[in-house]
PDB file of N, CA and C in Angstrom:
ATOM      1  N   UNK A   1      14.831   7.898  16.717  1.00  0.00           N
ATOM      2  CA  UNK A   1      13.847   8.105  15.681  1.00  0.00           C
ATOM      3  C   UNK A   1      12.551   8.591  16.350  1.00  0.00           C
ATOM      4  N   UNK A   2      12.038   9.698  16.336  1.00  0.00           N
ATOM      5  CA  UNK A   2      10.666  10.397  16.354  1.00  0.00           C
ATOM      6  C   UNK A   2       9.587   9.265  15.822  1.00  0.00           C
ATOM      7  N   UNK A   3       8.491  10.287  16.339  1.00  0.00           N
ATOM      8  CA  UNK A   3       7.105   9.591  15.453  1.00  0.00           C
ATOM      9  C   UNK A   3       7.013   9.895  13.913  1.00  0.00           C
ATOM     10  N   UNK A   4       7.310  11.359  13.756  1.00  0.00           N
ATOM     11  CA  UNK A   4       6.870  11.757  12.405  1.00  0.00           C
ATOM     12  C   UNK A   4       7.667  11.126  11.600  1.00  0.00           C
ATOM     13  N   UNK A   5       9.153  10.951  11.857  1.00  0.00           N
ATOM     14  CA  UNK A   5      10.304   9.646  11.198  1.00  0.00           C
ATOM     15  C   UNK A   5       9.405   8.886  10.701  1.00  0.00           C
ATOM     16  N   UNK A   6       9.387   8.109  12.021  1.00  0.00           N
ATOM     17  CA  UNK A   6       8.529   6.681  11.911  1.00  0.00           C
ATOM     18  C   UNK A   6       7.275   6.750  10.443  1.00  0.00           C
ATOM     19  N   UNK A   7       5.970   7.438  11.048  1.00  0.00           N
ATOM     20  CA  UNK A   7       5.075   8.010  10.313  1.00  0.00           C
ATOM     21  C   UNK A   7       5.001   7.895   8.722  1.00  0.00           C
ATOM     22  N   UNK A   8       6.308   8.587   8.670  1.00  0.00           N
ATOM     23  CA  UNK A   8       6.771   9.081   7.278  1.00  0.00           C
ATOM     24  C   UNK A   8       7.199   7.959   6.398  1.00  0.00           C
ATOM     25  N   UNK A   9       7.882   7.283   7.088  1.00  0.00           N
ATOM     26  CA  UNK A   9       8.593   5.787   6.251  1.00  0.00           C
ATOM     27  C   UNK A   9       7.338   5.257   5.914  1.00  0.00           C
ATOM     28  N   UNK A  10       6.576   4.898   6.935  1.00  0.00           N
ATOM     29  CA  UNK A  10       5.282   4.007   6.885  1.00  0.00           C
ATOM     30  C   UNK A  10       4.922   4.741   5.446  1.00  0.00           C
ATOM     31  N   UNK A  11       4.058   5.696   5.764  1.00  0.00           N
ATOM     32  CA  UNK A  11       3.389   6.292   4.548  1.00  0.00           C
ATOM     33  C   UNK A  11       3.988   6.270   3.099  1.00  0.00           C
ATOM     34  N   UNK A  12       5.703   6.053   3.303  1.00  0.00           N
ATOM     35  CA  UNK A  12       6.249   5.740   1.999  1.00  0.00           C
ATOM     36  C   UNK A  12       6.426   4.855   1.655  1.00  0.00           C
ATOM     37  N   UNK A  13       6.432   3.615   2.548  1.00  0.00           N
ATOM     38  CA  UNK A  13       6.220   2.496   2.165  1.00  0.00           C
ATOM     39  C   UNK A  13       5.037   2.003   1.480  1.00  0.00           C
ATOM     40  N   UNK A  14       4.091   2.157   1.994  1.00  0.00           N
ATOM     41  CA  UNK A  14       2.574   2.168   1.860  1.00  0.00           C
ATOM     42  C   UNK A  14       2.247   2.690   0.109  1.00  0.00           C
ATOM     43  N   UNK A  15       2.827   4.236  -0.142  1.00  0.00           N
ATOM     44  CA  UNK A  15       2.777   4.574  -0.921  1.00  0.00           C
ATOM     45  C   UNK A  15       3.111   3.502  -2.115  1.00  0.00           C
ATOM     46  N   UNK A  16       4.610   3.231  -1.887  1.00  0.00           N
ATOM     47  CA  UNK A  16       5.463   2.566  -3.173  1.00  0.00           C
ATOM     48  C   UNK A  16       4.553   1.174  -3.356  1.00  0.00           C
ATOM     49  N   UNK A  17       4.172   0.503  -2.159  1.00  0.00           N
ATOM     50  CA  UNK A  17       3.460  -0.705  -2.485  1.00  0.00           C
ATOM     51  C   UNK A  17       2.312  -0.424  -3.455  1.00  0.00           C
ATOM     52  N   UNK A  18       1.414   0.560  -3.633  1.00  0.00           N
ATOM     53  CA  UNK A  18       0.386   1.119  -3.771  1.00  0.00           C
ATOM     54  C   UNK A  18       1.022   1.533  -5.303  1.00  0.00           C
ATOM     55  N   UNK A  19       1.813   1.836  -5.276  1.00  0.00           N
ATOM     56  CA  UNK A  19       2.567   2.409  -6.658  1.00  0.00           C
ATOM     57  C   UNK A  19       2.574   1.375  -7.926  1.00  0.00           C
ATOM     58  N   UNK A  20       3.227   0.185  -7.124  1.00  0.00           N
ATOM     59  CA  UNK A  20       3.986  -0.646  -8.153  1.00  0.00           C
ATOM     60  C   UNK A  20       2.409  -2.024  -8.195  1.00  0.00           C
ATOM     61  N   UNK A  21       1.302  -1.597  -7.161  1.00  0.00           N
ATOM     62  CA  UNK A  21       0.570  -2.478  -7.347  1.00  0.00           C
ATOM     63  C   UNK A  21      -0.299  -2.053  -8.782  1.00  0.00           C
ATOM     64  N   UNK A  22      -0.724  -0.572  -8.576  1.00  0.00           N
ATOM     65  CA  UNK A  22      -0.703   0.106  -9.663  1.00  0.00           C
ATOM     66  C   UNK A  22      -0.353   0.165 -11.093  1.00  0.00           C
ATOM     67  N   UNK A  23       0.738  -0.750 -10.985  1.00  0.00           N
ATOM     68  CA  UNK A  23       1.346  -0.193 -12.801  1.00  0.00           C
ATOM     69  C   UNK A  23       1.700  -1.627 -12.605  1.00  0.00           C
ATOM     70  N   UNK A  24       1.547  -2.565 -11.688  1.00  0.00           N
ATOM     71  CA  UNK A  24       1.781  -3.849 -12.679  1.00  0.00           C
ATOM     72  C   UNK A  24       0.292  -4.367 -12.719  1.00  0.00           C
ATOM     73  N   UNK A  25      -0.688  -3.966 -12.568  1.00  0.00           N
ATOM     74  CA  UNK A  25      -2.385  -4.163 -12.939  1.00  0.00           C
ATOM     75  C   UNK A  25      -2.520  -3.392 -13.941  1.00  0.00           C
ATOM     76  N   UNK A  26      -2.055  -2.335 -14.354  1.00  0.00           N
ATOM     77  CA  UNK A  26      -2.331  -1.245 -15.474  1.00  0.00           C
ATOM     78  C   UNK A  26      -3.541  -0.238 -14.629  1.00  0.00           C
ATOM     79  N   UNK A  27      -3.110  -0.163 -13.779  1.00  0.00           N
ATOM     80  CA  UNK A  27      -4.397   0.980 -13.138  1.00  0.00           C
ATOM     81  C   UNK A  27      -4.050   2.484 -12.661  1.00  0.00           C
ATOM     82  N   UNK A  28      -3.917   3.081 -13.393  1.00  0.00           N
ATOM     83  CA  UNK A  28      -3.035   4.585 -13.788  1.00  0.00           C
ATOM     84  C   UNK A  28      -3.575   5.287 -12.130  1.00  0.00           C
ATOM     85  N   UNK A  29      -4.963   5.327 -11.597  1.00  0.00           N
ATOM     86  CA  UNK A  29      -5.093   6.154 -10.748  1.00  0.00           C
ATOM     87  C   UNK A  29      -4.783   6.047  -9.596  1.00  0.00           C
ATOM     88  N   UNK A  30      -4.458   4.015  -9.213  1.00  0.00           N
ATOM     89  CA  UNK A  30      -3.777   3.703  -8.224  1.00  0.00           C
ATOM     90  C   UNK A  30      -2.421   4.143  -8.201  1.00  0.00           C
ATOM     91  N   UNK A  31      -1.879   3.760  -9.153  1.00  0.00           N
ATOM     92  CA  UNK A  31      -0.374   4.200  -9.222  1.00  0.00           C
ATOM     93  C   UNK A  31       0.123   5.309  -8.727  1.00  0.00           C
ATOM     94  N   UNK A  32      -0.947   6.627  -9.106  1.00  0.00           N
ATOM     95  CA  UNK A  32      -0.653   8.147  -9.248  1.00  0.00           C
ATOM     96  C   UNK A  32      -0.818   8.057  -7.612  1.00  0.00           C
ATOM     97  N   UNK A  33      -1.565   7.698  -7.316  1.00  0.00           N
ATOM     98  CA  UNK A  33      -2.106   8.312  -5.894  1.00  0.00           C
ATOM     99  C   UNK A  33      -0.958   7.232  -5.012  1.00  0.00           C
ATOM    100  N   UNK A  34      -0.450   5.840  -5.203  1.00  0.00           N
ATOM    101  CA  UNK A  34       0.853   5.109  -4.625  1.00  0.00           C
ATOM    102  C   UNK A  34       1.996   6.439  -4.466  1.00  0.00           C
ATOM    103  N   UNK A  35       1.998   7.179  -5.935  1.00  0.00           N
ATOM    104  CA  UNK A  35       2.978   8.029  -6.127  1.00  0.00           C
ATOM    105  C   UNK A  35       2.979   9.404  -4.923  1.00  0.00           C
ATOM    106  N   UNK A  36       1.734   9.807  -4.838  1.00  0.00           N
ATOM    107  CA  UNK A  36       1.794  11.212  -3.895  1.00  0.00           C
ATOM    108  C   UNK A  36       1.647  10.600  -2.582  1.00  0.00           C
ATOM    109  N   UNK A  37       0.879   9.462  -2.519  1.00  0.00           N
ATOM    110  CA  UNK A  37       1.806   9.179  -0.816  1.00  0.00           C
ATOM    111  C   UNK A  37       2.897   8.923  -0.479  1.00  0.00           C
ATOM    112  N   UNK A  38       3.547   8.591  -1.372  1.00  0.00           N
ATOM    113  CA  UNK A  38       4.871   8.166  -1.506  1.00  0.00           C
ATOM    114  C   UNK A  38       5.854   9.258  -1.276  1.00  0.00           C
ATOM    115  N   UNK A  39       5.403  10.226  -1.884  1.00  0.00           N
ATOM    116  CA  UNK A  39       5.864  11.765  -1.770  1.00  0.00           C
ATOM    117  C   UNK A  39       5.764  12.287   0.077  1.00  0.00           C
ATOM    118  N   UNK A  40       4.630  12.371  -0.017  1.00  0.00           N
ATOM    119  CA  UNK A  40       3.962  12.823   1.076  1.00  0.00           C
ATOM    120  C   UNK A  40       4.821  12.399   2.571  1.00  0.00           C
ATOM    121  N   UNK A  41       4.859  10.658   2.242  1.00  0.00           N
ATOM    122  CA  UNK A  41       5.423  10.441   3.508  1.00  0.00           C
ATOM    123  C   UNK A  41       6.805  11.094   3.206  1.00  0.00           C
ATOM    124  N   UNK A  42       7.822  10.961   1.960  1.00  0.00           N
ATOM    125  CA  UNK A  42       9.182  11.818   2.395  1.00  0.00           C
ATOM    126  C   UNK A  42       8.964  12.837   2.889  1.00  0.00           C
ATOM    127  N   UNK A  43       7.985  14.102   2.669  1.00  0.00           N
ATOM    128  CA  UNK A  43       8.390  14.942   2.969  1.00  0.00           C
ATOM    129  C   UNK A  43       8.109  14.993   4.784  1.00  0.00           C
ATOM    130  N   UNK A  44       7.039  13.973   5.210  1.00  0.00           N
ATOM    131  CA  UNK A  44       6.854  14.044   6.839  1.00  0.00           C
ATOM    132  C   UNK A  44       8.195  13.511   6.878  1.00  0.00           C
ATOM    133  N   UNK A  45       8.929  12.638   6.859  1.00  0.00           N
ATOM    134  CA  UNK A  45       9.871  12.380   6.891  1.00  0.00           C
ATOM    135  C   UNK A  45      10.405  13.039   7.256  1.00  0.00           C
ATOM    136  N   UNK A  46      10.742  13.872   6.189  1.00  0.00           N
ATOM    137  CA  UNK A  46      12.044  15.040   6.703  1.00  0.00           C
ATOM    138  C   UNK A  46      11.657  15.660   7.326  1.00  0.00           C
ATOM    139  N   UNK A  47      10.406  15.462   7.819  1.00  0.00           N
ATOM    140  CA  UNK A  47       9.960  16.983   9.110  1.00  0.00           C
ATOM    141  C   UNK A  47      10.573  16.212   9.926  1.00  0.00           C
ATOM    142  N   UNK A  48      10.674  15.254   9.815  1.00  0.00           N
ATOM    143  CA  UNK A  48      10.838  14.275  11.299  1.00  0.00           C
ATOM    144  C   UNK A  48      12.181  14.703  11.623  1.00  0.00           C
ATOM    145  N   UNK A  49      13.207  14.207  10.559  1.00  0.00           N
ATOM    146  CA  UNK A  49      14.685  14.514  10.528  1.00  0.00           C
ATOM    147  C   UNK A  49      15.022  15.458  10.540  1.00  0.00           C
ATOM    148  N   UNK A  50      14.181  16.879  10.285  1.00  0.00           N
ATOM    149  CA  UNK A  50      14.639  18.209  10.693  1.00  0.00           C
ATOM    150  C   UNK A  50      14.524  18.259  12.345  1.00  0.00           C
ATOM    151  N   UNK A  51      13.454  17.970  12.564  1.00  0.00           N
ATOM    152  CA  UNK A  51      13.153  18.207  14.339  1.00  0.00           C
ATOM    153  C   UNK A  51      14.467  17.335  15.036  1.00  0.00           C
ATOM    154  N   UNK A  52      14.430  16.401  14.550  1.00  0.00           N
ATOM    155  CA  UNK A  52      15.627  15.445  15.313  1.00  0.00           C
ATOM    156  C   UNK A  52      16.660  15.972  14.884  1.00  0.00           C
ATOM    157  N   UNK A  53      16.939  16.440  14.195  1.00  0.00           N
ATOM    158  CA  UNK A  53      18.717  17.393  14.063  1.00  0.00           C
ATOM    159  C   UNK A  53      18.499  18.623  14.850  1.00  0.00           C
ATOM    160  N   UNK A  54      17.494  18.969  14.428  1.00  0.00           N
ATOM    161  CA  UNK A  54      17.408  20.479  15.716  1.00  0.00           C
ATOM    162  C   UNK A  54      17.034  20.188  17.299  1.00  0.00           C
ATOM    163  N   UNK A  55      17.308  18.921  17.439  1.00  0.00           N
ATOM    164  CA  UNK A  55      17.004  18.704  19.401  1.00  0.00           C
ATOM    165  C   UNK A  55      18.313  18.049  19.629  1.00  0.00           C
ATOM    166  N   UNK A  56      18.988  17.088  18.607  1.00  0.00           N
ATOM    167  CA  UNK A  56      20.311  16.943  18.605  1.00  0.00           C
ATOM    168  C   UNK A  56      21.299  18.061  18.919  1.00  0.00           C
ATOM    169  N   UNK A  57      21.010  18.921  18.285  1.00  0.00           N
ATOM    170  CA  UNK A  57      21.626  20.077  18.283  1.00  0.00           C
ATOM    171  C   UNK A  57      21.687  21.204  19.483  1.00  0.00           C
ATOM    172  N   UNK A  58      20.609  20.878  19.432  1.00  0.00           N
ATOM    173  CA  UNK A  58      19.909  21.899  21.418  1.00  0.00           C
ATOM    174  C   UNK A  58      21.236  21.122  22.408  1.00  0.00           C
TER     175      UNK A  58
END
């Protein structure tokens, strides 16, 4: 597992906590913004898991 892997989970974790702290307070702008980090870290994520399939691959 890479950093940006790593990175990425974090940030989606972070996100979803942030998400669901959000909508069980009723606070629409926490939620939204739980939601795009949440996003955010998948997509570092998959940068991560692209680089690591392409050095696997090397």
């Amino acid at each position: 597992m890479n950093k940006e892997q790593v990175k990425g989970r974090y940030e989606e974790a972070k996100g979803k906590v942030k998400e669901v702290a959000g909508h069980v307070t009723g606070n629409e702008s926490l939620e939204m913004k739980g939601k795009i980090q949440k996003n955010a870290g998948k997509v570092q994520a998959g940068l991560g898991d692209a680089e690591a399939e392409i050095k696997k691959d090397s």
